[in-house]
PDB file of N, CA and C in Angstrom:
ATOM      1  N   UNK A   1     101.888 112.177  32.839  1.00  0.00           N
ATOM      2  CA  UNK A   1     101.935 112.488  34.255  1.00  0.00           C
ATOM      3  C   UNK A   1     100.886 111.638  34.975  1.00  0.00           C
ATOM      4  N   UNK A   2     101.460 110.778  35.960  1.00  0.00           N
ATOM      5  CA  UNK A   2     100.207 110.079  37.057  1.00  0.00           C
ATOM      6  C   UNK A   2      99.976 111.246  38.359  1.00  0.00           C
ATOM      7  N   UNK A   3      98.437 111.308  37.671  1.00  0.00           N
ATOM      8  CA  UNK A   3      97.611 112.026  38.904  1.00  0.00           C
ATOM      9  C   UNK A   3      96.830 111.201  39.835  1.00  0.00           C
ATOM     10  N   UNK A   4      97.588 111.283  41.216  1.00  0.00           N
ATOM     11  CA  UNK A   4      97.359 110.485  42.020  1.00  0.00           C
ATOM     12  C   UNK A   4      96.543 111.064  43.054  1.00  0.00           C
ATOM     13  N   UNK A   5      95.286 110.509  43.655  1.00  0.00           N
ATOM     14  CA  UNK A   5      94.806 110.952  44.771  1.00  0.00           C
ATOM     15  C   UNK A   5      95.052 109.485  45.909  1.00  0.00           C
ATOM     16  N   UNK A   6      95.743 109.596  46.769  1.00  0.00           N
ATOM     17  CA  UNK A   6      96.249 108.791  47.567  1.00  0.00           C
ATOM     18  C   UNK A   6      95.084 107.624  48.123  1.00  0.00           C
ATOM     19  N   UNK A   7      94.308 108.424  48.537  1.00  0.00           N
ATOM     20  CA  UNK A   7      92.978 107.521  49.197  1.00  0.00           C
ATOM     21  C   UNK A   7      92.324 106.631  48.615  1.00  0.00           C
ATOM     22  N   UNK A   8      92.722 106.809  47.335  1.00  0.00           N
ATOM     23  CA  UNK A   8      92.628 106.112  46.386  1.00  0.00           C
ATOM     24  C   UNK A   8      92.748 104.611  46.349  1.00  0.00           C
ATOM     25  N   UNK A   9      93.601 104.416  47.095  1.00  0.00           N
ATOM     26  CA  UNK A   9      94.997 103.208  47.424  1.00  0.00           C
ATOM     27  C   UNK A   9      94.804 102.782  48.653  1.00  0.00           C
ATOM     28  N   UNK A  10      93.795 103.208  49.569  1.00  0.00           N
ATOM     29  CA  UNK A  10      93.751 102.735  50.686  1.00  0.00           C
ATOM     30  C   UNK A  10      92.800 102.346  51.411  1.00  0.00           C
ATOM     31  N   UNK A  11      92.460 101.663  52.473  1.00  0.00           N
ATOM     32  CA  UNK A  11      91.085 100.981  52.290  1.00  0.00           C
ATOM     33  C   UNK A  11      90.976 101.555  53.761  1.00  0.00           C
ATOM     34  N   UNK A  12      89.710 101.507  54.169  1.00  0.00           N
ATOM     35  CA  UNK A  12      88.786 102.294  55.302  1.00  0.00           C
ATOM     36  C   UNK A  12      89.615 102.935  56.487  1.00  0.00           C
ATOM     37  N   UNK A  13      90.456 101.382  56.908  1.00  0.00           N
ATOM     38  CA  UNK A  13      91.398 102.042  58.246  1.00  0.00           C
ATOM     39  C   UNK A  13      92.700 102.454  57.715  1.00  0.00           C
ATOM     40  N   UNK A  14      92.864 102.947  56.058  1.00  0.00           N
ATOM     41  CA  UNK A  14      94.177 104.127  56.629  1.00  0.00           C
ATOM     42  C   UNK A  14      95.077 103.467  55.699  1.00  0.00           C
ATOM     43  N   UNK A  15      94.910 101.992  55.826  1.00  0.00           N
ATOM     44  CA  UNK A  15      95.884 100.864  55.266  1.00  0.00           C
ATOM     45  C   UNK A  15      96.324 100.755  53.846  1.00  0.00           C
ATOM     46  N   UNK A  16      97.132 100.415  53.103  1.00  0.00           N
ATOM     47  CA  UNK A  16      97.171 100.176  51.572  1.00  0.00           C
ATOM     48  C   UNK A  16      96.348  98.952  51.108  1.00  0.00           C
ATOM     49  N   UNK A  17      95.373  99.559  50.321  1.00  0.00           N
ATOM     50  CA  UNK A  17      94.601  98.709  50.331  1.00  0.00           C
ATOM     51  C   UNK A  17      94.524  97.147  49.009  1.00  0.00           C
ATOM     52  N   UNK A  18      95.072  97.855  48.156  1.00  0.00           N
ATOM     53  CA  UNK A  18      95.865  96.217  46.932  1.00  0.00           C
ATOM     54  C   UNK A  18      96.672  95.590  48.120  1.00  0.00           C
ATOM     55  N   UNK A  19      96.272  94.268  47.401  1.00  0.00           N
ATOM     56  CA  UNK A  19      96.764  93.162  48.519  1.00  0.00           C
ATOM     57  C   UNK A  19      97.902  92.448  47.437  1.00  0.00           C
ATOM     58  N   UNK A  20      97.708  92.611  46.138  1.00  0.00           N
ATOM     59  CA  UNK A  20      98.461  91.980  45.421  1.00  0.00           C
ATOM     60  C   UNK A  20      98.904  92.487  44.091  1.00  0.00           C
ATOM     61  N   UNK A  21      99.839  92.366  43.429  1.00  0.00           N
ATOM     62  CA  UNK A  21     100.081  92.659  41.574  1.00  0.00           C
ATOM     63  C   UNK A  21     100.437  93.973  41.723  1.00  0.00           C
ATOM     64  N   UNK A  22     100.383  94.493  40.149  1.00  0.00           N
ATOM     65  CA  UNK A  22     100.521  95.747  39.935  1.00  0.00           C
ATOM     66  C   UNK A  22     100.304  96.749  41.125  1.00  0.00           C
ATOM     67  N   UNK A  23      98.653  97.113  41.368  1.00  0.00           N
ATOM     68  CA  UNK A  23      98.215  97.837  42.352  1.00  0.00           C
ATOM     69  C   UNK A  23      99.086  97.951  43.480  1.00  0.00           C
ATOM     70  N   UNK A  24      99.350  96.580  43.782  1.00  0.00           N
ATOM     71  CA  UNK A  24      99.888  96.708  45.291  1.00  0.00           C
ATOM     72  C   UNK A  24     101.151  97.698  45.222  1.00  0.00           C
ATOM     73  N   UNK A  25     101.732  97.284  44.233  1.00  0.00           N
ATOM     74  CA  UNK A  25     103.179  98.210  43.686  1.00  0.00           C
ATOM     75  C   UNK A  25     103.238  99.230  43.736  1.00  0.00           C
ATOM     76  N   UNK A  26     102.188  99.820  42.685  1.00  0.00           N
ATOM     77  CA  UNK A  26     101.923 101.279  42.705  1.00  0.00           C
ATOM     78  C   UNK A  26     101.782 102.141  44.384  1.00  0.00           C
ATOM     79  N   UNK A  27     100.577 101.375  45.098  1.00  0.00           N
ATOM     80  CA  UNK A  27     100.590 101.325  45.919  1.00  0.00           C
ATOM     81  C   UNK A  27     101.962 101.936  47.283  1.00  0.00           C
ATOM     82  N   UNK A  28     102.325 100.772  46.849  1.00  0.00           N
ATOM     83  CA  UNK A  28     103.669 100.870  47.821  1.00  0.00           C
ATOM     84  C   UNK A  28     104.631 102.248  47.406  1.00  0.00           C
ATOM     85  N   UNK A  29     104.722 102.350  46.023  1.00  0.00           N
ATOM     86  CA  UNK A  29     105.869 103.244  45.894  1.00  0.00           C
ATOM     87  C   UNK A  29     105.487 104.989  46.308  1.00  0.00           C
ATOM     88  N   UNK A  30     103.964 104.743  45.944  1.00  0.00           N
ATOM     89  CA  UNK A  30     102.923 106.098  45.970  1.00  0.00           C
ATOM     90  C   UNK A  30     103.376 106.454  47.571  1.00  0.00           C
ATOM     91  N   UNK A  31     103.060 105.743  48.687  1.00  0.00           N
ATOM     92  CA  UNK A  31     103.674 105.619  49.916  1.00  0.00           C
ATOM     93  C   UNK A  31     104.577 106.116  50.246  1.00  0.00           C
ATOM     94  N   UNK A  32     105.677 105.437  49.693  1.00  0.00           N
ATOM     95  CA  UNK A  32     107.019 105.492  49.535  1.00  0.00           C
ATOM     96  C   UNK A  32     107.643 107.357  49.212  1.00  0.00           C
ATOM     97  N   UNK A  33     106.875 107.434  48.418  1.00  0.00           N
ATOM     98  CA  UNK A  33     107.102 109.111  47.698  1.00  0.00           C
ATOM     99  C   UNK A  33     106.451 109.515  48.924  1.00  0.00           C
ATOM    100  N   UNK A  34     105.598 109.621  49.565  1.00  0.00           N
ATOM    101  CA  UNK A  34     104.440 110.291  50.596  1.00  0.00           C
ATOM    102  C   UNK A  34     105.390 110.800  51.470  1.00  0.00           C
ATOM    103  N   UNK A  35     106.091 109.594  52.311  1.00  0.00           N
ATOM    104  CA  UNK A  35     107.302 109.360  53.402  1.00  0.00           C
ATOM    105  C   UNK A  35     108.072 110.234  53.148  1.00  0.00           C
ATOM    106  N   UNK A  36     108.904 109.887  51.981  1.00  0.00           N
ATOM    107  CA  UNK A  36     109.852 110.853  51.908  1.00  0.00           C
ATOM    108  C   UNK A  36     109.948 112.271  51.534  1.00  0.00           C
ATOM    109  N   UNK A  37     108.853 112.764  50.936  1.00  0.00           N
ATOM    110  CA  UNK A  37     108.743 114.198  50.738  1.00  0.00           C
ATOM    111  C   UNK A  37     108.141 114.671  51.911  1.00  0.00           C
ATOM    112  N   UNK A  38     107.320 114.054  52.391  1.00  0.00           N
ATOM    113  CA  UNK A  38     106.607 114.719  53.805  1.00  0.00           C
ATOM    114  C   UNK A  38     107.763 115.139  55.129  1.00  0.00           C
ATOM    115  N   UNK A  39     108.935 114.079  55.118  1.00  0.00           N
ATOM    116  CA  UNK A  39     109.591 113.490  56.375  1.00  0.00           C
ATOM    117  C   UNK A  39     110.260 115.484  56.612  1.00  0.00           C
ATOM    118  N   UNK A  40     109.980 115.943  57.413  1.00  0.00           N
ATOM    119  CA  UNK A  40     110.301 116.995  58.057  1.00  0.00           C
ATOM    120  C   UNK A  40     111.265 117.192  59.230  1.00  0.00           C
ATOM    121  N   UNK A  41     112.036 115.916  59.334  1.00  0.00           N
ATOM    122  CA  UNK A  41     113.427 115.895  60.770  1.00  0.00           C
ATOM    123  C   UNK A  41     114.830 116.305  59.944  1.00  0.00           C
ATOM    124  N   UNK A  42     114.600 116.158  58.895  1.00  0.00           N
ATOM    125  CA  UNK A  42     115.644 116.541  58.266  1.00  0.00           C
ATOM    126  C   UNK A  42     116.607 115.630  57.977  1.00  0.00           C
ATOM    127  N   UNK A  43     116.163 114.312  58.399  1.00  0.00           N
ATOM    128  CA  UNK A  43     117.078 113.115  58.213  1.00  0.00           C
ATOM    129  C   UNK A  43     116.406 112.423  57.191  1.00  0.00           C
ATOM    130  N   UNK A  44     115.939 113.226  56.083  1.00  0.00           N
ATOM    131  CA  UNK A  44     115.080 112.567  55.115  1.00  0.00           C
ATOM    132  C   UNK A  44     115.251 111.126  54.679  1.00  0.00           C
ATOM    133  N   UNK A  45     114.245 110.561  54.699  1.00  0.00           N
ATOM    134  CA  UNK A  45     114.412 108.951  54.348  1.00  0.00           C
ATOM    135  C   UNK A  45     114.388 109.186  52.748  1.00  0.00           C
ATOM    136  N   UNK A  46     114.999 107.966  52.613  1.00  0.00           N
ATOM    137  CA  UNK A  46     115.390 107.554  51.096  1.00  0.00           C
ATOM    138  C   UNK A  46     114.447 107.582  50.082  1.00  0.00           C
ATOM    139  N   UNK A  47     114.649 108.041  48.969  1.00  0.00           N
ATOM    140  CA  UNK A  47     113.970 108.441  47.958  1.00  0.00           C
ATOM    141  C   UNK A  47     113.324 107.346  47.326  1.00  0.00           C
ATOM    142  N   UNK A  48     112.434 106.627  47.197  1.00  0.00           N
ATOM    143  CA  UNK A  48     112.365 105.259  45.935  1.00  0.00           C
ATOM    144  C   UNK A  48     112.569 105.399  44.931  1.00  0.00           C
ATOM    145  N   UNK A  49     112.903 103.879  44.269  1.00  0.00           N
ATOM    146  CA  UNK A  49     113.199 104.354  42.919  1.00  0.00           C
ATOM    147  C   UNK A  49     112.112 104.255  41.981  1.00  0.00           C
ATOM    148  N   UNK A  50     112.395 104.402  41.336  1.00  0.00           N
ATOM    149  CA  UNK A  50     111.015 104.652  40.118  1.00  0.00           C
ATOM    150  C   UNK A  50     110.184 103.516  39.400  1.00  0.00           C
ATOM    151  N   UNK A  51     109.352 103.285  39.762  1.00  0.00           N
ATOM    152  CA  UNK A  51     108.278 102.487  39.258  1.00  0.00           C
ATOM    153  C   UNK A  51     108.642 101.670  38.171  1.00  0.00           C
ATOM    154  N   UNK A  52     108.965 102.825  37.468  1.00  0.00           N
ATOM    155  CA  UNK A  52     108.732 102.269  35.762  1.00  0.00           C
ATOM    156  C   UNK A  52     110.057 102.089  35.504  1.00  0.00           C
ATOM    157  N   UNK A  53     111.005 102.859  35.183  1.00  0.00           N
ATOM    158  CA  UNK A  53     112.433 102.490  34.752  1.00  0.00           C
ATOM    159  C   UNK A  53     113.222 101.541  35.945  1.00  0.00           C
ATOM    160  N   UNK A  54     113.207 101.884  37.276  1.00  0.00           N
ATOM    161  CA  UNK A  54     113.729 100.868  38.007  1.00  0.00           C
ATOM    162  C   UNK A  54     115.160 101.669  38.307  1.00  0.00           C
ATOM    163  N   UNK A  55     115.485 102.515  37.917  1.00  0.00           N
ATOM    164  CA  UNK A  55     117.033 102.812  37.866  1.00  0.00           C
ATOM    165  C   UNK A  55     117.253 103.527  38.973  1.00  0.00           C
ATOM    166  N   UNK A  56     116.294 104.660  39.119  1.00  0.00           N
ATOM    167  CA  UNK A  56     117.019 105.992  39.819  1.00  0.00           C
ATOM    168  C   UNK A  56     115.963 106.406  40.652  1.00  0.00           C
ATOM    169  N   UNK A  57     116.627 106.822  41.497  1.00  0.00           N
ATOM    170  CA  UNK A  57     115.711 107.594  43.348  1.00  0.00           C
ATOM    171  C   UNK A  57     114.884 108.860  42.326  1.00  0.00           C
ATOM    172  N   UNK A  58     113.486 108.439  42.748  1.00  0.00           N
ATOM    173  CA  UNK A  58     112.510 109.602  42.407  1.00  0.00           C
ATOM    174  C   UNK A  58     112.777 110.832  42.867  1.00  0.00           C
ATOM    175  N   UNK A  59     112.881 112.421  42.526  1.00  0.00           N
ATOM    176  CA  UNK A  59     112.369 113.403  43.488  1.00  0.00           C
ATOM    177  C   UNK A  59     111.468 113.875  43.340  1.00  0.00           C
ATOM    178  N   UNK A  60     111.467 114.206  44.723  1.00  0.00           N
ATOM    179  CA  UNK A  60     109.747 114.385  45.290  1.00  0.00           C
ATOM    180  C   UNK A  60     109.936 115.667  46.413  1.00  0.00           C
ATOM    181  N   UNK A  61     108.850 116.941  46.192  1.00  0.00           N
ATOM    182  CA  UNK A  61     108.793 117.726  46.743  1.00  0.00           C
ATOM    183  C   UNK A  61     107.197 118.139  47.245  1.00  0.00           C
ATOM    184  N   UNK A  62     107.266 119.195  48.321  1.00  0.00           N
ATOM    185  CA  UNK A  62     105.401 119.644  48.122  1.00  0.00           C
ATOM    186  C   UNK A  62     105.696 120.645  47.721  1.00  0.00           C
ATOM    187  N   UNK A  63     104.538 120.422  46.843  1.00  0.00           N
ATOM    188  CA  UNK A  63     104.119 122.042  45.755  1.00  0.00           C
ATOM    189  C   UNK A  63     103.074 123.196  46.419  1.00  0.00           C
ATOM    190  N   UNK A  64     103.242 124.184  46.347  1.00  0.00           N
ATOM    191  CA  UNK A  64     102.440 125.199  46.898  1.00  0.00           C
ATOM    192  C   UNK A  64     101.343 125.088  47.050  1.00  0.00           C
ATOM    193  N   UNK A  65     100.456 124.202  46.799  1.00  0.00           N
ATOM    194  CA  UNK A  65      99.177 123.863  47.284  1.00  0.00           C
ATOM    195  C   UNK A  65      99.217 122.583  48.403  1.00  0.00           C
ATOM    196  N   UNK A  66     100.353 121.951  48.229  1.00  0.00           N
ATOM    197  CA  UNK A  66     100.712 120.352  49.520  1.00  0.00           C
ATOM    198  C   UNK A  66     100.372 119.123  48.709  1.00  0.00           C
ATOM    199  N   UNK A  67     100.137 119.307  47.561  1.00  0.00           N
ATOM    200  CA  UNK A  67      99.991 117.884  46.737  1.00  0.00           C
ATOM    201  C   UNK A  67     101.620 117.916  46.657  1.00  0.00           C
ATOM    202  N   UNK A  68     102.244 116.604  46.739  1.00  0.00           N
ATOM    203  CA  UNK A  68     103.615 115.933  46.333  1.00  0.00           C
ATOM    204  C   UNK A  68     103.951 115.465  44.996  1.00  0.00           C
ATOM    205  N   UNK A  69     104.676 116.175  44.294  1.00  0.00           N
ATOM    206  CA  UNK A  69     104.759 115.859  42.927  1.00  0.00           C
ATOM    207  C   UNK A  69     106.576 115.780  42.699  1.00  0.00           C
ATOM    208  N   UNK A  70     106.281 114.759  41.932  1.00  0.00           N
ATOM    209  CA  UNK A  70     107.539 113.564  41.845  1.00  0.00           C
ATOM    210  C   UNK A  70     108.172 113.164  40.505  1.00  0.00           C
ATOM    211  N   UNK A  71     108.856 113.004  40.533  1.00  0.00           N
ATOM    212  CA  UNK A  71     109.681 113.384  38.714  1.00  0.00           C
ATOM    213  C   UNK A  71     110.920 111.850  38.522  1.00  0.00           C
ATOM    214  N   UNK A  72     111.039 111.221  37.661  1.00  0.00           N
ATOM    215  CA  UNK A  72     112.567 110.387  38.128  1.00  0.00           C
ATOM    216  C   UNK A  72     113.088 111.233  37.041  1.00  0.00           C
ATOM    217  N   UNK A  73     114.664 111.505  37.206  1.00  0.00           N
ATOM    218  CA  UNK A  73     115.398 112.008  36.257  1.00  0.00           C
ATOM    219  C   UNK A  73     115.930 111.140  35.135  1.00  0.00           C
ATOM    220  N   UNK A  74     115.668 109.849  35.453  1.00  0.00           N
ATOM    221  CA  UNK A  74     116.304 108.800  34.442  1.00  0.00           C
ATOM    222  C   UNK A  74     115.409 108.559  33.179  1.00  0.00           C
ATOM    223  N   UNK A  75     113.706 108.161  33.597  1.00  0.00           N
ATOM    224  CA  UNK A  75     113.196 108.148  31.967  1.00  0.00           C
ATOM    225  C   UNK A  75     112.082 109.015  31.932  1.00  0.00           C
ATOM    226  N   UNK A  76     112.289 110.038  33.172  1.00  0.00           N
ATOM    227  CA  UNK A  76     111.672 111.467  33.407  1.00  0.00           C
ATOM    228  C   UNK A  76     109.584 111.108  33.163  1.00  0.00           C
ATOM    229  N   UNK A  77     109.452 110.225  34.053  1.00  0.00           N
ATOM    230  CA  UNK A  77     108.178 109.651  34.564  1.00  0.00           C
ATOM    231  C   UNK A  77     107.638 110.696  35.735  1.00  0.00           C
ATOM    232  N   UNK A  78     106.761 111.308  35.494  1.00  0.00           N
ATOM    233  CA  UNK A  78     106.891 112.283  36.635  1.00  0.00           C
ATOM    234  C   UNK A  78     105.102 112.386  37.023  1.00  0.00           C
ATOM    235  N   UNK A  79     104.413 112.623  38.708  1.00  0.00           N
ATOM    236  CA  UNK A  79     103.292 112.518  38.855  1.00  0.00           C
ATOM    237  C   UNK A  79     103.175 113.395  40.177  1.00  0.00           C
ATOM    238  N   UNK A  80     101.897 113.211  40.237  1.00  0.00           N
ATOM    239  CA  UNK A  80     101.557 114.534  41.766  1.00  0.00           C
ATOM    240  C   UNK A  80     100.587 113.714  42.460  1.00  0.00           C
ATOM    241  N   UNK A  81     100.886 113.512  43.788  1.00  0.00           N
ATOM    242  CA  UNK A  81      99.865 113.027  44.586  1.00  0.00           C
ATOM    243  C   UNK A  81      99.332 113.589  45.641  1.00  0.00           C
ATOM    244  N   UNK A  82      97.498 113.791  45.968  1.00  0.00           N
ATOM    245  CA  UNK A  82      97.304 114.569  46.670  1.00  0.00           C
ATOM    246  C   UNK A  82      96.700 113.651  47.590  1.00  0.00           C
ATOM    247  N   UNK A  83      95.490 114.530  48.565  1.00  0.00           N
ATOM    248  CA  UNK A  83      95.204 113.701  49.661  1.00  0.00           C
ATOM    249  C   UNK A  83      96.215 112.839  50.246  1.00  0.00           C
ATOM    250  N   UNK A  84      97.216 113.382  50.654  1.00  0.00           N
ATOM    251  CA  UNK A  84      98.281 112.272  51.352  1.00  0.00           C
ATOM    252  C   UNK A  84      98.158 112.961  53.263  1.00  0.00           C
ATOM    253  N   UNK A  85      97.846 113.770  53.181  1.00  0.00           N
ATOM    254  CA  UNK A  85      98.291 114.771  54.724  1.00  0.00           C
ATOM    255  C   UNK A  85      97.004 114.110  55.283  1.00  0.00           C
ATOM    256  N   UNK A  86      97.831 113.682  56.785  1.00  0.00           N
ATOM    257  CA  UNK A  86      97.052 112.832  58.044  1.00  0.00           C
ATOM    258  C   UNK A  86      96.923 111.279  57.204  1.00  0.00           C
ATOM    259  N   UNK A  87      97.723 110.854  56.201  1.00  0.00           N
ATOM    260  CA  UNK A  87      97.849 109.480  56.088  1.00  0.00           C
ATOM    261  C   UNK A  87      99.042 109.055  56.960  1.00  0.00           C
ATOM    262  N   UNK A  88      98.875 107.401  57.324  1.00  0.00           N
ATOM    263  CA  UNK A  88      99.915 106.908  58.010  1.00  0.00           C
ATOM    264  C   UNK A  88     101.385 107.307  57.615  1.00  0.00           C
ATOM    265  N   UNK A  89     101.456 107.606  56.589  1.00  0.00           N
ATOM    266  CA  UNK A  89     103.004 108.026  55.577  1.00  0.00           C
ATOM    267  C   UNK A  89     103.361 109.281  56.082  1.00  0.00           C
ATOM    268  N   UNK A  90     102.224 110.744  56.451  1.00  0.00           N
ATOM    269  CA  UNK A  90     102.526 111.857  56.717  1.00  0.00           C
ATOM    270  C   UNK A  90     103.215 111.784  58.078  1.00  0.00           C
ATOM    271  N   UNK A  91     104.830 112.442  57.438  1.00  0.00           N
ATOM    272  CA  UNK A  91     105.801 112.543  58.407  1.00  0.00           C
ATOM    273  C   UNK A  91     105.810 113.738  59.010  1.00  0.00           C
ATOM    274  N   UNK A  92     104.691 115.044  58.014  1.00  0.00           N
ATOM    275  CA  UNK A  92     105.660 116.282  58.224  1.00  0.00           C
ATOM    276  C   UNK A  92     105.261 116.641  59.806  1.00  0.00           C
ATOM    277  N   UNK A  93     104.617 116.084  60.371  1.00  0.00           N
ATOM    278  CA  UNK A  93     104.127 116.599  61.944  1.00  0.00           C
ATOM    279  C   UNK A  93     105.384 115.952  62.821  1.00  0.00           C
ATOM    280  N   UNK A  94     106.477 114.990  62.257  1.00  0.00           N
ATOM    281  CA  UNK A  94     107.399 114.046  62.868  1.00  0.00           C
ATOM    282  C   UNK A  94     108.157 114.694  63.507  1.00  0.00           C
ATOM    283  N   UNK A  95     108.845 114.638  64.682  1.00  0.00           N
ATOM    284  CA  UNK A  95     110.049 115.420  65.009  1.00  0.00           C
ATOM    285  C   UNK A  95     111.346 114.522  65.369  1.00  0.00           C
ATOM    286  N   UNK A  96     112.250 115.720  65.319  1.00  0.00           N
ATOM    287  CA  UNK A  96     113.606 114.801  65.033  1.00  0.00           C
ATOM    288  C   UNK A  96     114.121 114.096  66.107  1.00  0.00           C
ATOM    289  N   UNK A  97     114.380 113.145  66.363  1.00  0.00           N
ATOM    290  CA  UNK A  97     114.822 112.148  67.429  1.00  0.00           C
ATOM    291  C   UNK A  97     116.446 112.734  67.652  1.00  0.00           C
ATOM    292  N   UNK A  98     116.788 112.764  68.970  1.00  0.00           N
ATOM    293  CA  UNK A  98     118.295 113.428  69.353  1.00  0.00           C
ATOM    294  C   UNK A  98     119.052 111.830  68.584  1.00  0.00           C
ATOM    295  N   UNK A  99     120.248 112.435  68.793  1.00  0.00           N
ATOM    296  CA  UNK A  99     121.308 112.288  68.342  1.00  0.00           C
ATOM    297  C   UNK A  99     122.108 111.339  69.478  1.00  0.00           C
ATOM    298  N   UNK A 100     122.808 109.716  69.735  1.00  0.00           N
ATOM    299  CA  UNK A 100     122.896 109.457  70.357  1.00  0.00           C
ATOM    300  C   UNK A 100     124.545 109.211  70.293  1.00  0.00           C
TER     301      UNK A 100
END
């Protein structure tokens, strides 16, 4: 299991902070999971796919304490990331845009 503390990944103003390689990856997908479990309009954005196998859309939920913990069903890689709430990624304050 990757235990993730988000802030981890990000540098002073908020930003992802690997600029390159691996990190940056991790990086990005850690994000990526943030977005979409947070997104609260109900038009949930797309799941990423998984780091490691590459195959299949992660799921990702918040757990009763608000850390986001994330599972892929394909080679069942699964991790929890906390400190994500009031990062640029936290959607859940978002509201839903009408319908045009």
């Amino acid at each position: 299991m990757h235990i993730t503390d988000l802030t981890h990944f990000l540098d002073k103003s908020g930003a992802i902070g690997p600029v390159k390689g691996p990190a940056l990856a991790m990086a990005q997908f850690l994000v990526n999971v943030v977005a979409h479990a947070s997104d609260a309009t109900g038009n949930t954005l797309a799941a990423p796919t998984c780091f490691k196998c590459k195959k299949n859309a992660v799921e990702a939920v918040r757990a009763h304490d608000d850390a986001i913990v994330w599972a892929c069903p394909a080679c069942r890689t699964e991790g929890r990331i906390s400190n994500w709430k009031g990062s640029l990624w936290d959607l859940s304050n978002r509201t839903q845009t009408p319908s045009i």
